[in-house]
Protein backbone atom coordinates (compact mmCIF):
# COMPACT_ATOMS: atom_id res chain seq x y z
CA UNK A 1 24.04 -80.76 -10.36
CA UNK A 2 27.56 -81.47 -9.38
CA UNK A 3 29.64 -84.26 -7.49
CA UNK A 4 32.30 -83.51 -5.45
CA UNK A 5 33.42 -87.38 -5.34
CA UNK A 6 32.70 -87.35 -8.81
CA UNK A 7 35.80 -88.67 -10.94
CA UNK A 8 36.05 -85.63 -13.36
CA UNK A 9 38.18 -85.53 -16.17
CA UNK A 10 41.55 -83.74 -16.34
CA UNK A 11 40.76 -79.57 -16.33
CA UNK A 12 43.35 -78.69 -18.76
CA UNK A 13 43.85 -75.23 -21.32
CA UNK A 14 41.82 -74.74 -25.05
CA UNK A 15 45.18 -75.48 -26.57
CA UNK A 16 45.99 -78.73 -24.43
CA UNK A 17 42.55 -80.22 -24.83
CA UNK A 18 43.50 -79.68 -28.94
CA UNK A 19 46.52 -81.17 -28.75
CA UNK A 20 45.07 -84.89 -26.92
CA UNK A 21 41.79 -84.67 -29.31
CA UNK A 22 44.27 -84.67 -32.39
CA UNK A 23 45.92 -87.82 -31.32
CA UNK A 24 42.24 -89.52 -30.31
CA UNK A 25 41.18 -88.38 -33.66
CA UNK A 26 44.09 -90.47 -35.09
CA UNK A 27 43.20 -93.12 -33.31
CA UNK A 28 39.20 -92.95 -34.07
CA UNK A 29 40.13 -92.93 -37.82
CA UNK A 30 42.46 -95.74 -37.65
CA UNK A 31 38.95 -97.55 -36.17
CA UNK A 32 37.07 -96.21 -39.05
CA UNK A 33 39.25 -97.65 -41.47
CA UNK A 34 39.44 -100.97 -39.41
CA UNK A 35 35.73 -101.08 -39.29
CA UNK A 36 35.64 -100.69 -43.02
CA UNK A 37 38.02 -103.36 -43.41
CA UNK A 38 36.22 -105.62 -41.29
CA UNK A 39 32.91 -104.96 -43.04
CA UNK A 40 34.42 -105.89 -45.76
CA UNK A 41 35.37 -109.15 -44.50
CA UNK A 42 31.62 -109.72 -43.21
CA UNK A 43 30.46 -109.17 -46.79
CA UNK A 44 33.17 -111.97 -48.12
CA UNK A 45 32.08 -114.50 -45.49
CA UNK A 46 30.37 -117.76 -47.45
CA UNK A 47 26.86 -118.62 -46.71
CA UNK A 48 25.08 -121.65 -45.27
CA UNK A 49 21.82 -122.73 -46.81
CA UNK A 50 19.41 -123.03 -44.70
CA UNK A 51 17.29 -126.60 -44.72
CA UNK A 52 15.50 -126.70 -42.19
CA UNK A 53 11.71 -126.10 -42.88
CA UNK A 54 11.00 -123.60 -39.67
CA UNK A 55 7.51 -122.46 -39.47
CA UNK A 56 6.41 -119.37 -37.09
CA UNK A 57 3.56 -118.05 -35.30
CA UNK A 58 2.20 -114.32 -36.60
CA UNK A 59 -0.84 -112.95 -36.29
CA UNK A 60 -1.74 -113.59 -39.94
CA UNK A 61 -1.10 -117.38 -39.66
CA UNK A 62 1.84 -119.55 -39.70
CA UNK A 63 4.63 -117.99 -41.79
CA UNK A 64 8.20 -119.95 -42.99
CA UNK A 65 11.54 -118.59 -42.75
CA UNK A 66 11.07 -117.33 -46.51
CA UNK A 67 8.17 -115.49 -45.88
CA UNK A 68 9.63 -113.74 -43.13
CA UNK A 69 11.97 -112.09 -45.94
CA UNK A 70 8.61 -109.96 -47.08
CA UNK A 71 9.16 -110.10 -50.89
CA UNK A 72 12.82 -108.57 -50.46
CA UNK A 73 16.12 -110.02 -51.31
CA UNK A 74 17.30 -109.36 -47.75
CA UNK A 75 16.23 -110.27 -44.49
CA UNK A 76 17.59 -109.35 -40.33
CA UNK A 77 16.70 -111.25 -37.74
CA UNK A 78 16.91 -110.16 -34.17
CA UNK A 79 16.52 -112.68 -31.83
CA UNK A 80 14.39 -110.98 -29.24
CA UNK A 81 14.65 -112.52 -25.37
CA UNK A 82 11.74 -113.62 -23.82
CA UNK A 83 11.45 -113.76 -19.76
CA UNK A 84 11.08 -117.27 -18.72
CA UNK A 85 10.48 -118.95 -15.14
CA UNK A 86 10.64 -122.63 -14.45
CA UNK A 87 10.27 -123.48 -17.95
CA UNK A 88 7.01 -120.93 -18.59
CA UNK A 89 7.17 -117.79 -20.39
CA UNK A 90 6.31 -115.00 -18.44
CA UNK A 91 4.28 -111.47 -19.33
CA UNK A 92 6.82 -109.80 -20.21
CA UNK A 93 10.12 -109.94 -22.35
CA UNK A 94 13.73 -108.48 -21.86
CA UNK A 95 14.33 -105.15 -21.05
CA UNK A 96 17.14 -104.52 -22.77
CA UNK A 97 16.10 -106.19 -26.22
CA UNK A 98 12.68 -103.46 -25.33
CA UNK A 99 15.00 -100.86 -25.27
CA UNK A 100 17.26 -101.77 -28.33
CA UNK A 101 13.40 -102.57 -30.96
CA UNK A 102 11.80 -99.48 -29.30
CA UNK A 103 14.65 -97.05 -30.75
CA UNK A 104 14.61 -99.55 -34.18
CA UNK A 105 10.96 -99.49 -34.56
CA UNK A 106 10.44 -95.65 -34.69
CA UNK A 107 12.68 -94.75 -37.29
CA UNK A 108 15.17 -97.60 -39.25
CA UNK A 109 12.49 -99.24 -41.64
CA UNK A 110 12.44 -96.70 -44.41
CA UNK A 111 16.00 -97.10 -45.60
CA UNK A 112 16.17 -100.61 -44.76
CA UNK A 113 12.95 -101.47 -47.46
CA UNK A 114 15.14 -99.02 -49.78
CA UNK A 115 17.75 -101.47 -49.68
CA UNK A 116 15.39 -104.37 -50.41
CA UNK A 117 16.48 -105.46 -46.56
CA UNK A 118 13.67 -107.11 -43.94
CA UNK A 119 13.66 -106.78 -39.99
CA UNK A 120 12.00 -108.64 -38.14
CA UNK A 121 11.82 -109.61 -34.11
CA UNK A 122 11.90 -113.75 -33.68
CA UNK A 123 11.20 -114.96 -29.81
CA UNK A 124 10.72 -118.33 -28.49
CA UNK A 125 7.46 -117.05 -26.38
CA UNK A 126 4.04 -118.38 -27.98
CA UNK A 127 2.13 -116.04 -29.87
CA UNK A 128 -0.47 -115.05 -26.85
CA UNK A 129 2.47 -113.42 -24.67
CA UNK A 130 4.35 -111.45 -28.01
CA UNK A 131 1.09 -109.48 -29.23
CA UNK A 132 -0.14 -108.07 -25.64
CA UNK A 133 3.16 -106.86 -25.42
CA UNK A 134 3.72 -105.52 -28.88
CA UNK A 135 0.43 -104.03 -28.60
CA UNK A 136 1.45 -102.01 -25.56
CA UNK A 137 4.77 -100.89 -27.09
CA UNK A 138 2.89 -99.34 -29.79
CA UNK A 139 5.24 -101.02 -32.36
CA UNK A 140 4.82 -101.88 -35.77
CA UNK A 141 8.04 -104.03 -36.48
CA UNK A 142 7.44 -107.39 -37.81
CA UNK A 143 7.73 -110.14 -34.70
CA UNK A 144 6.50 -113.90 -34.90
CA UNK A 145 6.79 -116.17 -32.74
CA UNK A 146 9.17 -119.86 -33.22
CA UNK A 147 7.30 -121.72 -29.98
CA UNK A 148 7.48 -125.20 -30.83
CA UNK A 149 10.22 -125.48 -33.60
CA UNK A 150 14.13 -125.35 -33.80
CA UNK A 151 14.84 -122.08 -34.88
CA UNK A 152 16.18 -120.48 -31.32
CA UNK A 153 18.26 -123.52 -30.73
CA UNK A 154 19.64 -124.07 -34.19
CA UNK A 155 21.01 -120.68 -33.71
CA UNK A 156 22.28 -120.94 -29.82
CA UNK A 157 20.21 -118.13 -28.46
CA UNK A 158 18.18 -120.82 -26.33
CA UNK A 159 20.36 -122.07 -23.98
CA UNK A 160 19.76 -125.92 -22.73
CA UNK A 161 21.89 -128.37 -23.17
CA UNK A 162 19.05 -131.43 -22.94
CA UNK A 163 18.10 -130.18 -26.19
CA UNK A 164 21.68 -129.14 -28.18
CA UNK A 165 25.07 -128.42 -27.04
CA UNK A 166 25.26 -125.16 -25.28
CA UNK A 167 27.26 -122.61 -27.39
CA UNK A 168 27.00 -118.45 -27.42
CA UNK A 169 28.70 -116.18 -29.50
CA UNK A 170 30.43 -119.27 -31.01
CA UNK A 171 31.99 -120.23 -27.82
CA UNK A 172 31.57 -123.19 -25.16
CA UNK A 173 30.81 -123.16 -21.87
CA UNK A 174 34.85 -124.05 -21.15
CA UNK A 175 35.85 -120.95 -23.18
CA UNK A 176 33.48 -118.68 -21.78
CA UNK A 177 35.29 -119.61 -18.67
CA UNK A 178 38.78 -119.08 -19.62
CA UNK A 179 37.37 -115.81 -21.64
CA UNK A 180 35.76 -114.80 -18.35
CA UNK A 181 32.24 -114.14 -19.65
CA UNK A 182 30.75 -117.33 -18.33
CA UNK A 183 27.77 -115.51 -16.81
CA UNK A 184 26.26 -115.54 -20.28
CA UNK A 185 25.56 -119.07 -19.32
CA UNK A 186 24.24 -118.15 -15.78
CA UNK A 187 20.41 -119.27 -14.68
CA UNK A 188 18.06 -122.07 -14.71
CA UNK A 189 17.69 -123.47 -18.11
CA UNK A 190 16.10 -123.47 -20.36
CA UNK A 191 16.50 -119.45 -21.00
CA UNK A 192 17.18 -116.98 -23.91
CA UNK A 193 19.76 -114.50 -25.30
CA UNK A 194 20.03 -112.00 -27.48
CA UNK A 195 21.09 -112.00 -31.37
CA UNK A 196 21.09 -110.77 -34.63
CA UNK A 197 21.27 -113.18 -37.62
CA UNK A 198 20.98 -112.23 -41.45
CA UNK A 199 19.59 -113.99 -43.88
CA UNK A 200 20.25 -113.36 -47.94
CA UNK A 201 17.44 -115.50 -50.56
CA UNK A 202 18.55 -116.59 -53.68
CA UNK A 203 14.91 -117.73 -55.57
CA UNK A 204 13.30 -119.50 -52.96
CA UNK A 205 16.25 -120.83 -51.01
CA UNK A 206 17.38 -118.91 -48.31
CA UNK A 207 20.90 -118.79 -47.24
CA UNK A 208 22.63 -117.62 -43.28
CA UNK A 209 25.19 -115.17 -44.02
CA UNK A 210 26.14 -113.55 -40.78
CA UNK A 211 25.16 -114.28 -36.87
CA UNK A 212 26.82 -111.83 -33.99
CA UNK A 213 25.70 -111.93 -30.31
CA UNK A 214 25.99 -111.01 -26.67
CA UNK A 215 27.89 -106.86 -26.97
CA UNK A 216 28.13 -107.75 -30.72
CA UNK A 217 24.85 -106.39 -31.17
CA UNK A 218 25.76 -103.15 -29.91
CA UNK A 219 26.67 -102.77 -33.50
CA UNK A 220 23.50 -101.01 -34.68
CA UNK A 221 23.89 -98.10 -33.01
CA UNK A 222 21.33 -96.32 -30.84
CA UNK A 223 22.18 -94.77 -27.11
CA UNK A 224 24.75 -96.74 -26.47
CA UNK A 225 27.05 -95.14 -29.04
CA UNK A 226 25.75 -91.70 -28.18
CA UNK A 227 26.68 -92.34 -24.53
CA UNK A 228 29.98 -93.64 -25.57
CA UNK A 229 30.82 -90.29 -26.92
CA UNK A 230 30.37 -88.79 -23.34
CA UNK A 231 32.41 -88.25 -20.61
CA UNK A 232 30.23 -90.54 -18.32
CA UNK A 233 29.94 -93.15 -20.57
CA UNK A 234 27.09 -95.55 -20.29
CA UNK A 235 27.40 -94.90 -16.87
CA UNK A 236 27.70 -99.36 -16.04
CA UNK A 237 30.48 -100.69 -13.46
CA UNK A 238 32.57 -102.18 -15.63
CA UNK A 239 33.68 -99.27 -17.82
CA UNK A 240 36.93 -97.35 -16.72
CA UNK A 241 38.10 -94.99 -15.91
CA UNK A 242 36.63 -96.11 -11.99
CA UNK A 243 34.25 -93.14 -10.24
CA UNK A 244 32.38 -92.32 -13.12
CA UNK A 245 29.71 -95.09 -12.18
CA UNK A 246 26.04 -94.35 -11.86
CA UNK A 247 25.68 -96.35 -8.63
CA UNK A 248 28.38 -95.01 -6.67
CA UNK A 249 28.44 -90.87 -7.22
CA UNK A 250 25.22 -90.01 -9.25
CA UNK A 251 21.64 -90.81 -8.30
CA UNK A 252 21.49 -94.15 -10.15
CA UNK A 253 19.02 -94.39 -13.12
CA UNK A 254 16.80 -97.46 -13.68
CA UNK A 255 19.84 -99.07 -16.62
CA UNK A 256 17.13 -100.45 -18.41
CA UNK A 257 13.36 -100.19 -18.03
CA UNK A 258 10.93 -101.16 -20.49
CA UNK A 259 10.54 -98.23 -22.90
CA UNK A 260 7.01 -96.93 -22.04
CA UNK A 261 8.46 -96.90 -18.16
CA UNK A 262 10.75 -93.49 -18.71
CA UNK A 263 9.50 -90.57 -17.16
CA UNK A 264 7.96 -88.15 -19.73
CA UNK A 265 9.89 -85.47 -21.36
């Protein structure tokens, strides 16, 4: 299929296409070796202990924050939206966070338990909505439920400010504004966002070493960085260079159904 009001990159010789890749390939391993530096930074950031007594919902009873950790020394917590209207959970949860456990669930948890490392899915929905879902997914990952305790709000990925001060992604509603990404904070509240938070146990205390949110959790891979290799990109509005958009010169793909609604292959 081709586009004629497509916005195609530059047709240019073998030789010229070398020449630009060299200097992007300078460029990529100048990232490489910033992204090493930076991990190394995340592994020398200090560590809160964590207090706060949180119990969750699972299918095999109520669980604490410990026993999420599943005997290892390790544990990931991905803070999994839930779909809410008018203060009610709905059927069915986010999309996108679908998308991002459906291509974790299939494939991540060998070398994870290798490395004495836990993941698990947290939402705010009660128990009765996560395990329909879960069931019809077909996944296996670890998710429990923290309906009726702090857990989402201690760690800002339940926005409403009658019950704490509304920060995301360590930002204020102010600076979100001058930042221009205030539509995090869009919609009626009480609602959810997506997370990842790690956890490290020392005995039986557990300690928060590490929280990133919003694009931050891009950071694990999957599609995303496979389209970003491409010459269409993720194929979203915002990404540049302009024409190159789903919605404007290609027949525009559903961004993000729920996993089980892609046409088979």
């Amino acid at each position: 299929m081709v586009t004629s009001d497509l916005s195609y990159p530059q047709v240019v010789s073998r030789e010229e296409w070398l020449q630009a890749r060299a200097i992007l390939l300078d460029q990529e391993k100048e990232l490489t070796r910033t992204r090493d530096r930076l991990n190394t930074a995340r592994r020398e950031l200090p560590m809160d202990h964590i207090k706060e007594k949180y119990i969750f919902d699972s299918p095999d009873g109520p669980k604490s924050l410990l026993d999420l950790f599943a005997g290892r020394l390790q544990l990931i917590v991905y803070h999994f939206m839930w779909r809410w209207e008018k203060g009610e959970p709905l059927d069915n949860p986010c999309p996108g966070c679908s998308g991002w456990a459906d291509e974790i669930t299939r494939g991540h948890f060998n070398r994870l338990h290798s490395r004495n490392t836990t993941l698990a899915l947290v939402s705010r929905a009660p128990l009765g909505k996560i395990v329909p879902f879960k069931k019809r997914m077909g996944w296996t990952i670890p998710w429990y439920s923290s309906f009726g305790n702090s857990f989402n709000y201690d760690f800002h990925v339940t926005i409403d400010k009658s019950v704490a001060p509304v920060i995301y992604n360590y930002r204020t509603p102010a600076e979100h504004e001058a930042a221009g990404s205030s539509g995090y904070l869009e919609g009626e509240q009480p609602f959810d966002l997506p997370g990842l938070s790690c956890f490290l146990r020392k005995g039986n205390d557990v300690y928060h070493t590490y929280s990133t949110y919003g694009r931050g959790t891009e950071t694990t891979g999957g599609d995303y960085y496979l389209l970003d290799l491409t010459a269409l990109g993720r194929q979203e509005d915002w990404e540049k260079p302009d024409g190159r958009s789903a919605d404007k010169n290609l027949p525009r793909p559903d961004l993000n159904p729920y996993p089980d609604e892609y046409p088979p292959l």
